[in-house]
C-alpha atoms as a PDB file:
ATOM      1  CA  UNK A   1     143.047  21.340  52.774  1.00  0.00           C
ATOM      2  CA  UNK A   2     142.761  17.878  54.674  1.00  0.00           C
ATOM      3  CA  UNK A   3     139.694  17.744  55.853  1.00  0.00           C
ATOM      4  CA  UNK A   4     140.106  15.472  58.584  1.00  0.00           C
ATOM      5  CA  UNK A   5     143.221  17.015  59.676  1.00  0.00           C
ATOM      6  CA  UNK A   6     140.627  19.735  60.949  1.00  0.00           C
ATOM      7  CA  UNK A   7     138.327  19.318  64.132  1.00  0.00           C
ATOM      8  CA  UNK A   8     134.596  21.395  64.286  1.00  0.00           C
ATOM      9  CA  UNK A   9     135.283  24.857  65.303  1.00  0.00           C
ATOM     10  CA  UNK A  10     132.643  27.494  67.331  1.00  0.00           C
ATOM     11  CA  UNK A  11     131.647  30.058  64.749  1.00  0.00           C
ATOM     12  CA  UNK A  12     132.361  33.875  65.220  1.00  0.00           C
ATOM     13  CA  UNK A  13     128.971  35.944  65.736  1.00  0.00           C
ATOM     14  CA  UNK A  14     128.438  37.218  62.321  1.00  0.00           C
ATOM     15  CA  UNK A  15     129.695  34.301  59.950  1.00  0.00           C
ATOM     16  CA  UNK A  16     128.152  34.170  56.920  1.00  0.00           C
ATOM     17  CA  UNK A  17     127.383  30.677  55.089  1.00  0.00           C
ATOM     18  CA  UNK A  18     129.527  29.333  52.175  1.00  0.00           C
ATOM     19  CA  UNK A  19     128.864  30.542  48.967  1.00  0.00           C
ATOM     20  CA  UNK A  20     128.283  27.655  46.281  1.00  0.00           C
ATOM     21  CA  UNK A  21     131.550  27.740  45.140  1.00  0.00           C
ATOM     22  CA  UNK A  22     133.065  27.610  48.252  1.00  0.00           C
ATOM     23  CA  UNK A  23     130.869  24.924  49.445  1.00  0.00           C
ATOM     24  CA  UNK A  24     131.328  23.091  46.329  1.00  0.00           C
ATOM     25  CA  UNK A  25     135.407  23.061  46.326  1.00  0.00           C
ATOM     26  CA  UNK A  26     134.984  21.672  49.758  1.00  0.00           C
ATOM     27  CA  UNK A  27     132.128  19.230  48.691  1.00  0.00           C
ATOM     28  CA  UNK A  28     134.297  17.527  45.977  1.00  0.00           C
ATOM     29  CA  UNK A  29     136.664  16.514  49.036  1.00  0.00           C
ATOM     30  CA  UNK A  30     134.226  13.800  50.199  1.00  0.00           C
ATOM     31  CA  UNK A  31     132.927  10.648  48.726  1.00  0.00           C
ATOM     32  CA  UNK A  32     130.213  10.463  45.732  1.00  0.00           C
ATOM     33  CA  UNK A  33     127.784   9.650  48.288  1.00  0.00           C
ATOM     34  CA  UNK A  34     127.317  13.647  49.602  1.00  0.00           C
ATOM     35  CA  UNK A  35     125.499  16.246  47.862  1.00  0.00           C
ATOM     36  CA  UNK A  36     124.750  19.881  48.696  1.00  0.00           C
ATOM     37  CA  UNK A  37     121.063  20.034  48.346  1.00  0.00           C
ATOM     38  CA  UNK A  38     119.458  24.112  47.557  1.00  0.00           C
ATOM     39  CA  UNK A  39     122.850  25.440  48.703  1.00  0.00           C
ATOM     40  CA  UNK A  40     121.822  24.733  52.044  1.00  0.00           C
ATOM     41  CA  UNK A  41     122.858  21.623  53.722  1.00  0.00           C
ATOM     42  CA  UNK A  42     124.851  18.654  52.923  1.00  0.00           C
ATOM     43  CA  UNK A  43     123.007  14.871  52.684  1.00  0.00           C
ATOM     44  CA  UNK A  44     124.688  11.674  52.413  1.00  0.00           C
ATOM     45  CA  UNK A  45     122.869   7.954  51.818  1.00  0.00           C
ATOM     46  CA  UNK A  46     124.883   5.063  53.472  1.00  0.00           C
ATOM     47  CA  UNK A  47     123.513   1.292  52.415  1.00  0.00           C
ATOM     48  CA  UNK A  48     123.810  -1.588  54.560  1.00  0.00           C
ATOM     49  CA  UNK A  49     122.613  -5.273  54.227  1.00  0.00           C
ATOM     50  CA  UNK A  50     120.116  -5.540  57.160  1.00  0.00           C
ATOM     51  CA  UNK A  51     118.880  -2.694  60.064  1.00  0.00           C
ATOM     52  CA  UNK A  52     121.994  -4.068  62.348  1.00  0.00           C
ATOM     53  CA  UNK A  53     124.308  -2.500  60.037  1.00  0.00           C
ATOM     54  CA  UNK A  54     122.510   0.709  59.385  1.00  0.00           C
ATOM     55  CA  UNK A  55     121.775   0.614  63.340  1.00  0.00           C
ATOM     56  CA  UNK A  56     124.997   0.460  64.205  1.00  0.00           C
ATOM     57  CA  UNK A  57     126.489   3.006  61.477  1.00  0.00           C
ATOM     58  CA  UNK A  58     123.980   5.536  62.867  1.00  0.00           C
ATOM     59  CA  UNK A  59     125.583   4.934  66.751  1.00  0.00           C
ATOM     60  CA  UNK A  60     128.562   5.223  65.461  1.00  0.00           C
ATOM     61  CA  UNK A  61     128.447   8.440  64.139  1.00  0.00           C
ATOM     62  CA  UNK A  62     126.212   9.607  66.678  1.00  0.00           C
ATOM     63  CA  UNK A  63     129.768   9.535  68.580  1.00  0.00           C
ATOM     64  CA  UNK A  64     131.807  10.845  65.921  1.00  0.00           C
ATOM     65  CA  UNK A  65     129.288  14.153  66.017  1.00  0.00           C
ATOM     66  CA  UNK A  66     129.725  14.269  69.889  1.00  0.00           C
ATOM     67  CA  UNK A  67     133.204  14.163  69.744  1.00  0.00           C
ATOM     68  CA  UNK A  68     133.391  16.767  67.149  1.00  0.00           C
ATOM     69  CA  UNK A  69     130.646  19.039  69.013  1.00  0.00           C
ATOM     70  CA  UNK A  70     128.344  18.942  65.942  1.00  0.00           C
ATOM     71  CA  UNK A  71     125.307  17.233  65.686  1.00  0.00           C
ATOM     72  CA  UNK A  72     123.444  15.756  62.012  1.00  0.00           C
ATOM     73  CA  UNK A  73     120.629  14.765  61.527  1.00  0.00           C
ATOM     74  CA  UNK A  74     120.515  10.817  60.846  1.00  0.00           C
ATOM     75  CA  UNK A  75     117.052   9.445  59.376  1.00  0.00           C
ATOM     76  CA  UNK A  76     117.573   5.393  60.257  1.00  0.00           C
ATOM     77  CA  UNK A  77     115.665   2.715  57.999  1.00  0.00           C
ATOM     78  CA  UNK A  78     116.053  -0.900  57.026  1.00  0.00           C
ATOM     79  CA  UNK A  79     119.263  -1.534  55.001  1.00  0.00           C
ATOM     80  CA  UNK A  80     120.003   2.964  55.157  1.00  0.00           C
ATOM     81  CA  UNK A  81     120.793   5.629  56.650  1.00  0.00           C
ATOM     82  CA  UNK A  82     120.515   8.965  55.487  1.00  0.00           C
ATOM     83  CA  UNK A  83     122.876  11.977  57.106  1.00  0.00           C
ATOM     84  CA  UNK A  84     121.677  16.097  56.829  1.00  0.00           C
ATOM     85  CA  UNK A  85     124.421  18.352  57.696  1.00  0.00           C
ATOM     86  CA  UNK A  86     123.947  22.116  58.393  1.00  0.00           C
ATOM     87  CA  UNK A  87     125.159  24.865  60.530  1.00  0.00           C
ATOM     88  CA  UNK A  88     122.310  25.643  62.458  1.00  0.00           C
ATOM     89  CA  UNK A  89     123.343  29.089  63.981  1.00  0.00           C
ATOM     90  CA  UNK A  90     123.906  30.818  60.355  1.00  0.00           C
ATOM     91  CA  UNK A  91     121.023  28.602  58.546  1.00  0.00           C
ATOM     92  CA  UNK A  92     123.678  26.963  56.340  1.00  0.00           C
ATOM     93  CA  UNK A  93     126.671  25.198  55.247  1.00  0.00           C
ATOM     94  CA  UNK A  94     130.519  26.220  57.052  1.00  0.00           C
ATOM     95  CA  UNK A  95     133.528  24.190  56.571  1.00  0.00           C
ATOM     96  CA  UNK A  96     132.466  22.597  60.072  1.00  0.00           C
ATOM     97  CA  UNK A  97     129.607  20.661  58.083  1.00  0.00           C
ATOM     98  CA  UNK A  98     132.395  19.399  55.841  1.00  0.00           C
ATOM     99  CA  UNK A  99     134.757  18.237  58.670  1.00  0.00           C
ATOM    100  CA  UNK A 100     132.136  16.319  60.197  1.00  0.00           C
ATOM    101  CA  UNK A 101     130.730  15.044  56.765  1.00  0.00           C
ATOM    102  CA  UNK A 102     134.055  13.467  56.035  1.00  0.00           C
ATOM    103  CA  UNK A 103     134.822  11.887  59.508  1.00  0.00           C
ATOM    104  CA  UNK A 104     131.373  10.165  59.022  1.00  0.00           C
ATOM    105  CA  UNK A 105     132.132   9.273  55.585  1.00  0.00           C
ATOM    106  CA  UNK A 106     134.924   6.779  56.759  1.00  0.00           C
ATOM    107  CA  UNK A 107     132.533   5.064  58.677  1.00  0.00           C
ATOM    108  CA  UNK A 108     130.313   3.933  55.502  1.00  0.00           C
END
């Protein structure tokens, strides 16, 4: 599966998170930079030189998650970034987190 061939989709009532295999078949898709921290949500670091940089990484995939209809969580600091990724209506990871994780990901 391409991952960003696919586009965030509204869950069904009732869907369950991804198990850890699952979630790490999909996780191996994206860059080194991701990790799936207690099973639960996915966090990537980005590094840039100066705050511009990280500033203007963090704007840009503000839009990315508007487009997609899925919204991070983006912790901005000098020089980094850091990007949480969960599925807030079933408490954990779906292949949505993934989609979005790897549209941001080309943006780093």
């Amino acid at each position: 599966m391409d991952l960003l061939s696919l586009h965030c989709q509204p869950l069904p009532e009732g869907t369950a998170s991804l198990d850890p295999v699952e979630a790490e078949a999909l996780r191996s898709q994206l860059s080194k930079r991701w990790s799936v921290v207690d099973g639960h949500h996915l966090e990537g670091d980005f590094e840039f030189d100066d705050f511009l940089g990280a500033l203007t990484f963090t704007n840009r995939a503000g839009g990315v998650a508007e487009s997609e209809g899925h919204h991070p969580e983006i912790t901005l600091t000098w020089g980094s970034a850091t990007v949480r990724i969960w599925t807030h209506s079933i408490d954990g990871l779906s292949e949505n987190d993934f989609i979005l994780a790897a549209r941001i990901d080309r943006l780093g």
